[in-house]
Protein backbone atom coordinates (compact mmCIF):
# COMPACT_ATOMS: atom_id res chain seq x y z
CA UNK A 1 8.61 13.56 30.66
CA UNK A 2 8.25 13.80 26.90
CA UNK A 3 6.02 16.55 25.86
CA UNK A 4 4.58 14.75 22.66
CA UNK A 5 1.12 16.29 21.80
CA UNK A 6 1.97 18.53 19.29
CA UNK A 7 4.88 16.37 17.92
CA UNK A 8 4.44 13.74 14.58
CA UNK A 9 5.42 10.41 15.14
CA UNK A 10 8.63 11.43 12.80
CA UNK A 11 9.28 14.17 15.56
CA UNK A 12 8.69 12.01 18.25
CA UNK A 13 10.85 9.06 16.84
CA UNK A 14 13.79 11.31 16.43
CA UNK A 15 13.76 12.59 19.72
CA UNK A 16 14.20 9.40 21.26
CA UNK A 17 16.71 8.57 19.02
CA UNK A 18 18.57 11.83 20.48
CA UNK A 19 17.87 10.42 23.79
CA UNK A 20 19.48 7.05 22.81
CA UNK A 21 22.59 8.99 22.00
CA UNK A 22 23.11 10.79 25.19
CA UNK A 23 21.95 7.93 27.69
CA UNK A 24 18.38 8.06 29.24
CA UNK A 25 17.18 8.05 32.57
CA UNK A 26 15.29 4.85 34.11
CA UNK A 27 12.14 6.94 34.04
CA UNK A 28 12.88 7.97 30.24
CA UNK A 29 13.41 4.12 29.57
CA UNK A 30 10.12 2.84 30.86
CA UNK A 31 8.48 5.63 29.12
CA UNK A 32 10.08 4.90 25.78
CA UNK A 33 9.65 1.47 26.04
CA UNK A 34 5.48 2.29 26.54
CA UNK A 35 5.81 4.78 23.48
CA UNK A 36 7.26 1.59 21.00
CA UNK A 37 4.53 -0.33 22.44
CA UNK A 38 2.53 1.31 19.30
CA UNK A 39 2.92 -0.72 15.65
CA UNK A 40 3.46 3.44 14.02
CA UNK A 41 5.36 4.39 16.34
CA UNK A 42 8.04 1.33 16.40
CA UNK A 43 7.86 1.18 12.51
CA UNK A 44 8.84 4.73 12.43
CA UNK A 45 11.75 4.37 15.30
CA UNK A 46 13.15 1.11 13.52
CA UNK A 47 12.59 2.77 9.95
CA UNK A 48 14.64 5.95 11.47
CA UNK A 49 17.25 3.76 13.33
CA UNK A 50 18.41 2.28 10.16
CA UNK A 51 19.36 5.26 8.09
CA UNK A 52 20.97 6.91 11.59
CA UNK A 53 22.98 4.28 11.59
CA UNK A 54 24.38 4.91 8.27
CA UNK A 55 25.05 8.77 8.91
CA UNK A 56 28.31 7.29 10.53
CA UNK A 57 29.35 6.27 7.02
CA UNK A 58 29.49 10.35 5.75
CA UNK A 59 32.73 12.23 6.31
CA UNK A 60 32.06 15.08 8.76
CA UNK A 61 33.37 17.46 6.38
CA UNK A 62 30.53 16.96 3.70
CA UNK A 63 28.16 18.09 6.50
CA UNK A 64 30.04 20.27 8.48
CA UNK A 65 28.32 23.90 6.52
CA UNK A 66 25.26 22.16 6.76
CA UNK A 67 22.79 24.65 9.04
CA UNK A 68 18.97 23.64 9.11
CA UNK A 69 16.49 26.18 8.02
CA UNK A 70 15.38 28.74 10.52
CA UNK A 71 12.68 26.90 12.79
CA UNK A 72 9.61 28.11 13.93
CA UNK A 73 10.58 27.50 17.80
CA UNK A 74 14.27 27.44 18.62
CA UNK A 75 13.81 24.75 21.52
CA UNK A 76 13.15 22.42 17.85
CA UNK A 77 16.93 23.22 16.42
CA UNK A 78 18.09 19.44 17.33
CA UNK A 79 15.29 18.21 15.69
CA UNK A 80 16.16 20.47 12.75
CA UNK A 81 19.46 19.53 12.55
CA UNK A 82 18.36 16.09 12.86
CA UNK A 83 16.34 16.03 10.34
CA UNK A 84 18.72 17.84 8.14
CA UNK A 85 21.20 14.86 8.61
CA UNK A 86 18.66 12.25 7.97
CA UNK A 87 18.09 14.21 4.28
CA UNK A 88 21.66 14.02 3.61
CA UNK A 89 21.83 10.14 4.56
CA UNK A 90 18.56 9.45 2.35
CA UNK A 91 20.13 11.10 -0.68
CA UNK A 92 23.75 10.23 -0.01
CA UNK A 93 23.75 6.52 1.03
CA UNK A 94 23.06 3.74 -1.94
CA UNK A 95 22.47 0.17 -0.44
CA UNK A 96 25.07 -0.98 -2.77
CA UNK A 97 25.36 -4.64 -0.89
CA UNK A 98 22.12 -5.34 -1.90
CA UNK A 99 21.66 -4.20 -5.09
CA UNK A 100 24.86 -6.23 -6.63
CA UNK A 101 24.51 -9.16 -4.62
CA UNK A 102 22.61 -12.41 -5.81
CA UNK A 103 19.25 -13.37 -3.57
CA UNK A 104 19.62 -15.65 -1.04
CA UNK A 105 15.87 -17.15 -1.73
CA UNK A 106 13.97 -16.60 -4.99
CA UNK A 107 10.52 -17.99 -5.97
CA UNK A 108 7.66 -17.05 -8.56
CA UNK A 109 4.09 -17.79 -8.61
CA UNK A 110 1.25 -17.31 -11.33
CA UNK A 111 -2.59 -17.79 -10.75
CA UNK A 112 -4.92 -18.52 -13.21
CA UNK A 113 -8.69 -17.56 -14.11
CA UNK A 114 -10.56 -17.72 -11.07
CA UNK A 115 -7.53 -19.66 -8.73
CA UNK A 116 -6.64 -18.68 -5.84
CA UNK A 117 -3.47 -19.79 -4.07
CA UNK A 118 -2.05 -19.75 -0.42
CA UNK A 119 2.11 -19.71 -0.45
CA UNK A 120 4.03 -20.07 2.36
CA UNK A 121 7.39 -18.53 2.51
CA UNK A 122 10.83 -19.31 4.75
CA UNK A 123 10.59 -16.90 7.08
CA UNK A 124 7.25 -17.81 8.32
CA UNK A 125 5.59 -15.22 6.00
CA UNK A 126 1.99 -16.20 3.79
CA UNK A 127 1.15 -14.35 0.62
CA UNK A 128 -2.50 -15.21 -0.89
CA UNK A 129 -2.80 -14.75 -4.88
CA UNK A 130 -5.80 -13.92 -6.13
CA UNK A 131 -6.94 -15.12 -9.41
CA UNK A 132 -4.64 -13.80 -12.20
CA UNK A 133 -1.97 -12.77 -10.23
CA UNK A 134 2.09 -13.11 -10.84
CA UNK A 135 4.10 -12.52 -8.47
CA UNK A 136 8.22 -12.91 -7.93
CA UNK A 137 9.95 -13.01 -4.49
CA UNK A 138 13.25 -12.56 -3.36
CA UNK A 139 15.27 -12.81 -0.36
CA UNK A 140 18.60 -10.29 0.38
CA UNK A 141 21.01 -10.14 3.69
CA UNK A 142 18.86 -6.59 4.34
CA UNK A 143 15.80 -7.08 2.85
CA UNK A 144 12.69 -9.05 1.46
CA UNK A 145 11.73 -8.08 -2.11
CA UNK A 146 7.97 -9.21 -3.78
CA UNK A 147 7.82 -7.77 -6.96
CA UNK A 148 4.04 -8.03 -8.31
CA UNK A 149 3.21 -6.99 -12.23
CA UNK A 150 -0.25 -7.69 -12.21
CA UNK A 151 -3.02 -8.89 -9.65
CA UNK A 152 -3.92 -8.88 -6.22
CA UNK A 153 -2.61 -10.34 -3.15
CA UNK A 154 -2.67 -9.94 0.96
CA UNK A 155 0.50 -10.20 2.79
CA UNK A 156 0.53 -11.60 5.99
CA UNK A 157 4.52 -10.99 6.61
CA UNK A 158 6.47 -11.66 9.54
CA UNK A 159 7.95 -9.59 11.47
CA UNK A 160 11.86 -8.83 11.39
CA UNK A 161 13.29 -5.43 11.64
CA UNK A 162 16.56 -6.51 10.32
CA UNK A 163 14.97 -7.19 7.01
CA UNK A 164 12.02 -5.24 6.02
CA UNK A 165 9.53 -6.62 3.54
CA UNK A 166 9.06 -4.27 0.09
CA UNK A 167 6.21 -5.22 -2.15
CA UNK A 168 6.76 -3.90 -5.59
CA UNK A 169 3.91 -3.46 -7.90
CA UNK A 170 2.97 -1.00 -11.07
CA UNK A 171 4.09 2.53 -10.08
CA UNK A 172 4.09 1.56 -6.17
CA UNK A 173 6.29 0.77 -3.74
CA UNK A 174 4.85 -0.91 -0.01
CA UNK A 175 7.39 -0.90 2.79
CA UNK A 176 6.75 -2.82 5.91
CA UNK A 177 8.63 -4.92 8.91
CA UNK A 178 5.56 -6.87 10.25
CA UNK A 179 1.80 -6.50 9.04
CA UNK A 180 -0.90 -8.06 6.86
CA UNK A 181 -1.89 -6.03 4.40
CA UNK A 182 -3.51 -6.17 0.61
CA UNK A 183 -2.16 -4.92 -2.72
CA UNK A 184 -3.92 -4.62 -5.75
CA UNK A 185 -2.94 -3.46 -9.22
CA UNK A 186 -4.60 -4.61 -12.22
CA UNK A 187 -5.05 -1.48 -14.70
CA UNK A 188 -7.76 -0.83 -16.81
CA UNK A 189 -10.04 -2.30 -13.98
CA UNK A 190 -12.70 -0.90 -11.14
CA UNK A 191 -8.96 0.45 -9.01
CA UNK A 192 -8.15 2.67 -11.41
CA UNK A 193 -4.76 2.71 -13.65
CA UNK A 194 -2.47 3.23 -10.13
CA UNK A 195 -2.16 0.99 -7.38
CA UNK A 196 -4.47 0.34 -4.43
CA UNK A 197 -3.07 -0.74 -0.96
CA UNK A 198 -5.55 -2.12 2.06
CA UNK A 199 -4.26 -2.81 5.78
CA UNK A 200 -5.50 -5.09 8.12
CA UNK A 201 -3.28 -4.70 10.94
CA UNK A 202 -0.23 -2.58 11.63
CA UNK A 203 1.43 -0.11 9.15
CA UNK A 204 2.47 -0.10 5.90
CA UNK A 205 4.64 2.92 3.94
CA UNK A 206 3.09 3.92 0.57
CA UNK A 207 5.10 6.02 -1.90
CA UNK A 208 6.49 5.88 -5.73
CA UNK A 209 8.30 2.77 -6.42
CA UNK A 210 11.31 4.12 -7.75
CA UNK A 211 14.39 3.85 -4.53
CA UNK A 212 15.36 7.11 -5.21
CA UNK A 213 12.44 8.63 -5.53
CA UNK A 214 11.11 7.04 -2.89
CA UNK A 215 14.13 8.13 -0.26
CA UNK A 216 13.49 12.06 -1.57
CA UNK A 217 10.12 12.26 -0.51
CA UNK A 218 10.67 10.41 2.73
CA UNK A 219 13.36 13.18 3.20
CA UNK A 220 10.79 15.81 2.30
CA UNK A 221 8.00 14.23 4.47
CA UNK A 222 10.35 14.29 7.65
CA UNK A 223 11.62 17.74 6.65
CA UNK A 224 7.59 18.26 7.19
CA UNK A 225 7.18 20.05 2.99
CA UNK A 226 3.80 19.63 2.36
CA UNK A 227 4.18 18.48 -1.48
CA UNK A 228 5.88 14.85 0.40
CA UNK A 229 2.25 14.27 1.41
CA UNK A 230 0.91 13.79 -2.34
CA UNK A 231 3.49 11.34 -3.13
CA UNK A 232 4.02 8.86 0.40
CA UNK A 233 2.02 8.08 3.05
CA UNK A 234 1.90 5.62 6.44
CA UNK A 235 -0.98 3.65 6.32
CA UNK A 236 -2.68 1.86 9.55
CA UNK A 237 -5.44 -0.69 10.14
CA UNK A 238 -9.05 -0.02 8.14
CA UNK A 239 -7.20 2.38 5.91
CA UNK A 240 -6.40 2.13 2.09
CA UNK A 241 -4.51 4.10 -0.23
CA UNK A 242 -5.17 4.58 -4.34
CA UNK A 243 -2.30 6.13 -6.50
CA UNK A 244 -2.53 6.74 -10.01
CA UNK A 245 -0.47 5.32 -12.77
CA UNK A 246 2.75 7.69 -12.00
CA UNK A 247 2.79 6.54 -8.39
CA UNK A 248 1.20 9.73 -6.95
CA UNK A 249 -1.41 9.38 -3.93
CA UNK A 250 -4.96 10.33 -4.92
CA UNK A 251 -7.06 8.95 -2.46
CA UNK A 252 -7.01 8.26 1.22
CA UNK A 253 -9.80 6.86 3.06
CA UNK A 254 -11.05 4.44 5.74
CA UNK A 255 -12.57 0.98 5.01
CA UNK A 256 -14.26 -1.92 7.13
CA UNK A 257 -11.90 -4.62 7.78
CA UNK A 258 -14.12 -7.53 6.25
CA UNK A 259 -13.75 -5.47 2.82
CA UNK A 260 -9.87 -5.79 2.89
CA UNK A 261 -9.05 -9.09 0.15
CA UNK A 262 -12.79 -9.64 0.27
CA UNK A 263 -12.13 -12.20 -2.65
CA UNK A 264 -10.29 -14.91 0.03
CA UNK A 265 -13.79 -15.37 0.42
CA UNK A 266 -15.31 -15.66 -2.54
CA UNK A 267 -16.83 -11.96 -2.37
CA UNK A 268 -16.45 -9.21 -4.71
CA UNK A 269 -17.01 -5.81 -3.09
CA UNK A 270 -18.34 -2.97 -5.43
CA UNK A 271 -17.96 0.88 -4.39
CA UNK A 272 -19.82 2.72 -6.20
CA UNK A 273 -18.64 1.17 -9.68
CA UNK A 274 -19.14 1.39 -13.32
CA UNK A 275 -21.09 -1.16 -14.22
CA UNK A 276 -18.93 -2.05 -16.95
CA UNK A 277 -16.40 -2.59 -14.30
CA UNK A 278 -18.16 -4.37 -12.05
CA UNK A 279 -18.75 -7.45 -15.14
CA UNK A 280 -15.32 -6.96 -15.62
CA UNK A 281 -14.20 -7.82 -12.46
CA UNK A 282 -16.53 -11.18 -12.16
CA UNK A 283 -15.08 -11.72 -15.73
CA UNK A 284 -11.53 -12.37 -13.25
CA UNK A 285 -13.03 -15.16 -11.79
CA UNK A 286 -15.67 -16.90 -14.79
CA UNK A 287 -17.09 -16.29 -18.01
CA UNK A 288 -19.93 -13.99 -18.17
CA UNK A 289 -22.81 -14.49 -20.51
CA UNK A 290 -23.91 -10.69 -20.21
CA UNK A 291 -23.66 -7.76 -22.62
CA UNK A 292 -24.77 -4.08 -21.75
CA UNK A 293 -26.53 -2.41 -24.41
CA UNK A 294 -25.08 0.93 -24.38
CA UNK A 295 -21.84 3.52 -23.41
CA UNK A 296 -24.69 5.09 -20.81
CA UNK A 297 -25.76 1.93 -19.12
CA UNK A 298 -22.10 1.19 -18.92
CA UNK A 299 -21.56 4.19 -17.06
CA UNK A 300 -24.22 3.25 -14.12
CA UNK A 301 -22.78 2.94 -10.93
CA UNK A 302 -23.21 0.05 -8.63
CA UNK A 303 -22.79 -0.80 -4.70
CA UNK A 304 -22.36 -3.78 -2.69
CA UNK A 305 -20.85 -7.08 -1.73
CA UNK A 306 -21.62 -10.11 -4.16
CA UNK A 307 -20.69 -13.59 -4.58
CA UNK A 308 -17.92 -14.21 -7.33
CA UNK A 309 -19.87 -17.41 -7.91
CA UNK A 310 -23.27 -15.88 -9.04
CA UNK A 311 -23.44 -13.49 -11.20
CA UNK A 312 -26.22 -14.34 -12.45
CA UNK A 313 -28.19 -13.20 -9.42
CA UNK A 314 -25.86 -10.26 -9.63
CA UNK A 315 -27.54 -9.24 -13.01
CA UNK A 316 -30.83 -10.03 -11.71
CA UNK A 317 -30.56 -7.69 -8.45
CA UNK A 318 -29.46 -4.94 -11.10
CA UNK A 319 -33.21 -3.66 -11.72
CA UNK A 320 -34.11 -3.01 -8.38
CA UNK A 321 -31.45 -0.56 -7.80
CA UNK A 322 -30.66 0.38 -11.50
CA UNK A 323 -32.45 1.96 -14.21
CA UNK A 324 -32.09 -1.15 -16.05
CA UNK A 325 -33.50 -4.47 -17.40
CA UNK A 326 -32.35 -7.65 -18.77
CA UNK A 327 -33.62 -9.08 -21.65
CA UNK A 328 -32.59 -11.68 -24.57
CA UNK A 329 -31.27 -10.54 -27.56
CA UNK A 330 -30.99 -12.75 -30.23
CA UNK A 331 -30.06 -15.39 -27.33
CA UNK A 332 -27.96 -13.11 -25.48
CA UNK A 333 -28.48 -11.37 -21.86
CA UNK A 334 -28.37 -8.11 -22.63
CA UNK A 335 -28.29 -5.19 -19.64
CA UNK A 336 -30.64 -2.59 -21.55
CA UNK A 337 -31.66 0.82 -20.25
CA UNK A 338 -35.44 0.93 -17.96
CA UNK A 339 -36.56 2.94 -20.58
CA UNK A 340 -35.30 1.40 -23.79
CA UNK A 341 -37.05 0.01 -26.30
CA UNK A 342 -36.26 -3.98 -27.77
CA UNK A 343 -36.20 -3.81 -31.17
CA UNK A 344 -34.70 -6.44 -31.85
CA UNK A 345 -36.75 -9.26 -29.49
């Protein structure tokens, strides 16, 4: 049996990829075939597969001085070497095919103000834009490319190890083979100036967008250097993901799933926001007849789940959990400080 508690799911994938090579046991097969029963665990083994498969393409002599740096147990040198291999492959190997070859689908979508808009792609696939949202898709022999400038948008993407799905948006790149998912990145705004990934079910890859760069750290993270961890990242369900605006992770943290893409229905949801912010992001959706009075009551925070629809009430709650009021100046809401004066009503 597979002694697996202390092992990562990078550790653990490799080692059956070693058994694989060598031929496994009956017993072996049944309990690999439980262990790929778990979304991680067969993203990781089918994420892994791929670039073993392509060590075949390196000449033996550019690894053959390779030696893996002295481990910490000696039992772990396969894994070592393993992963030593798997470093060379991720900086060696280009995918050349698909980066000179034409797309074998392309599409491009734009929402406007306040539209939202349910796509349905070849390959069974549904993307949901948010309001002010452009996306472009394309379709490669290896791979399914969105590429998102600006907006918001959950994935629900259908699963195909043979082509896995990369969203591409600000400094952030998404890897996946079969999951639903949000992405968000819309700078300036409540998210920050990076990019903010959600999942609803199954597992998603976070890291910078750049290929390269994005192959380096994966090298690094399986080589198990600490540094990989600031810069990529498997996501699972109820979990989300901020990076700033270079791509690097800042925040990790766990989130109900009715909050994921809370604006498919109609809901804005508010974590502890500027207030400026938070009329910002109902500005997404409709005009909003509301001014705030100064830098300070800009900087209030605010929590909760609201309806895109009424902001009005929105303003109207503020004062019960705010130091604030609302009053008219010269026939303008205005959100004023609780303890400032109207001189001009």
């Amino acid at each position: 049996m597979m002694r697996n508690d202390n092992q990562t799911v990078a550790e653990q994938a490799i080692h059956w990829l070693l058994r694989q090579e060598e031929g496994m046991t009956r017993s072996e097969q049944a309990e690999f075939e439980r262990w790929l029963q778990v979304p991680a665990h067969q993203a990781e083994f089918e994420d892994l597969g791929g670039l073993w498969q392509e060590t075949a393409a390196i000449p033996a002599s550019a690894v053959a001085d390779l030696r893996p740096v002295t481990p910490r147990r000696r039992l772990w040198w396969p894994v070592m070497a393993a992963c030593t291999f798997l470093f060379m492959t991720a900086i060696l190997f280009f995918p050349l095919r698909d980066e000179l070859a034409s797309p074998i689908y392309s599409a491009s979508w734009h929402t406007g103000r306040g539209e939202i808009r349910t796509v349905q792609l070849p390959d069974g696939s549904t993307l949901t834009l948010d309001a002010g949202t452009a996306l472009h898709v394309r379709y490669f022999a290896h791979r399914r490319e969105v590429d998102m400038p600006q907006g918001q948008a959950f994935f629900q993407i259908a699963h195909n190890p043979n082509q896995p799905f990369l969203v591409l948006s600000g400094p952030t790149r998404v890897t996946v083979v079969g999951t639903e998912f949000s992405v968000r990145y819309l700078p300036h705004t409540m998210s920050g100036e990076g990019s903010e990934v959600a999942v609803s079910s199954g597992a998603v890859r976070v890291g910078p967008r750049g290929g390269w760069e994005n192959r380096w750290w994966r090298a690094m993270q399986h080589l198990h250097l600490p540094q990989a961890q600031r810069h990529i990242s498997v996501l699972h369900a109820s979990q989300r993901s901020l990076s700033d605006a270079q791509g690097r992770l800042v925040s990790l943290s766990t989130l109900p799933s009715e909050s994921i893409a809370a604006w498919r229905e109609d809901r804005i949801v508010l974590d502890n926001t500027r207030l400026d912010m938070a009329l910002a992001e109902f500005a997404r959706y409709r005009d909003v007849s509301l001014r705030l009075h100064s830098p300070s009551v800009a900087a209030l925070r605010v929590s909760g789940s609201f309806d895109t629809e009424r902001v009005d009430s929105f303003a109207s709650a503020l004062p019960r959990v705010l130091p604030v009021k609302i009053k008219v100046i010269k026939n303008q809401k205005v959100i004023t400080s609780g303890a400032a004066e109207n001189k001009n009503n």
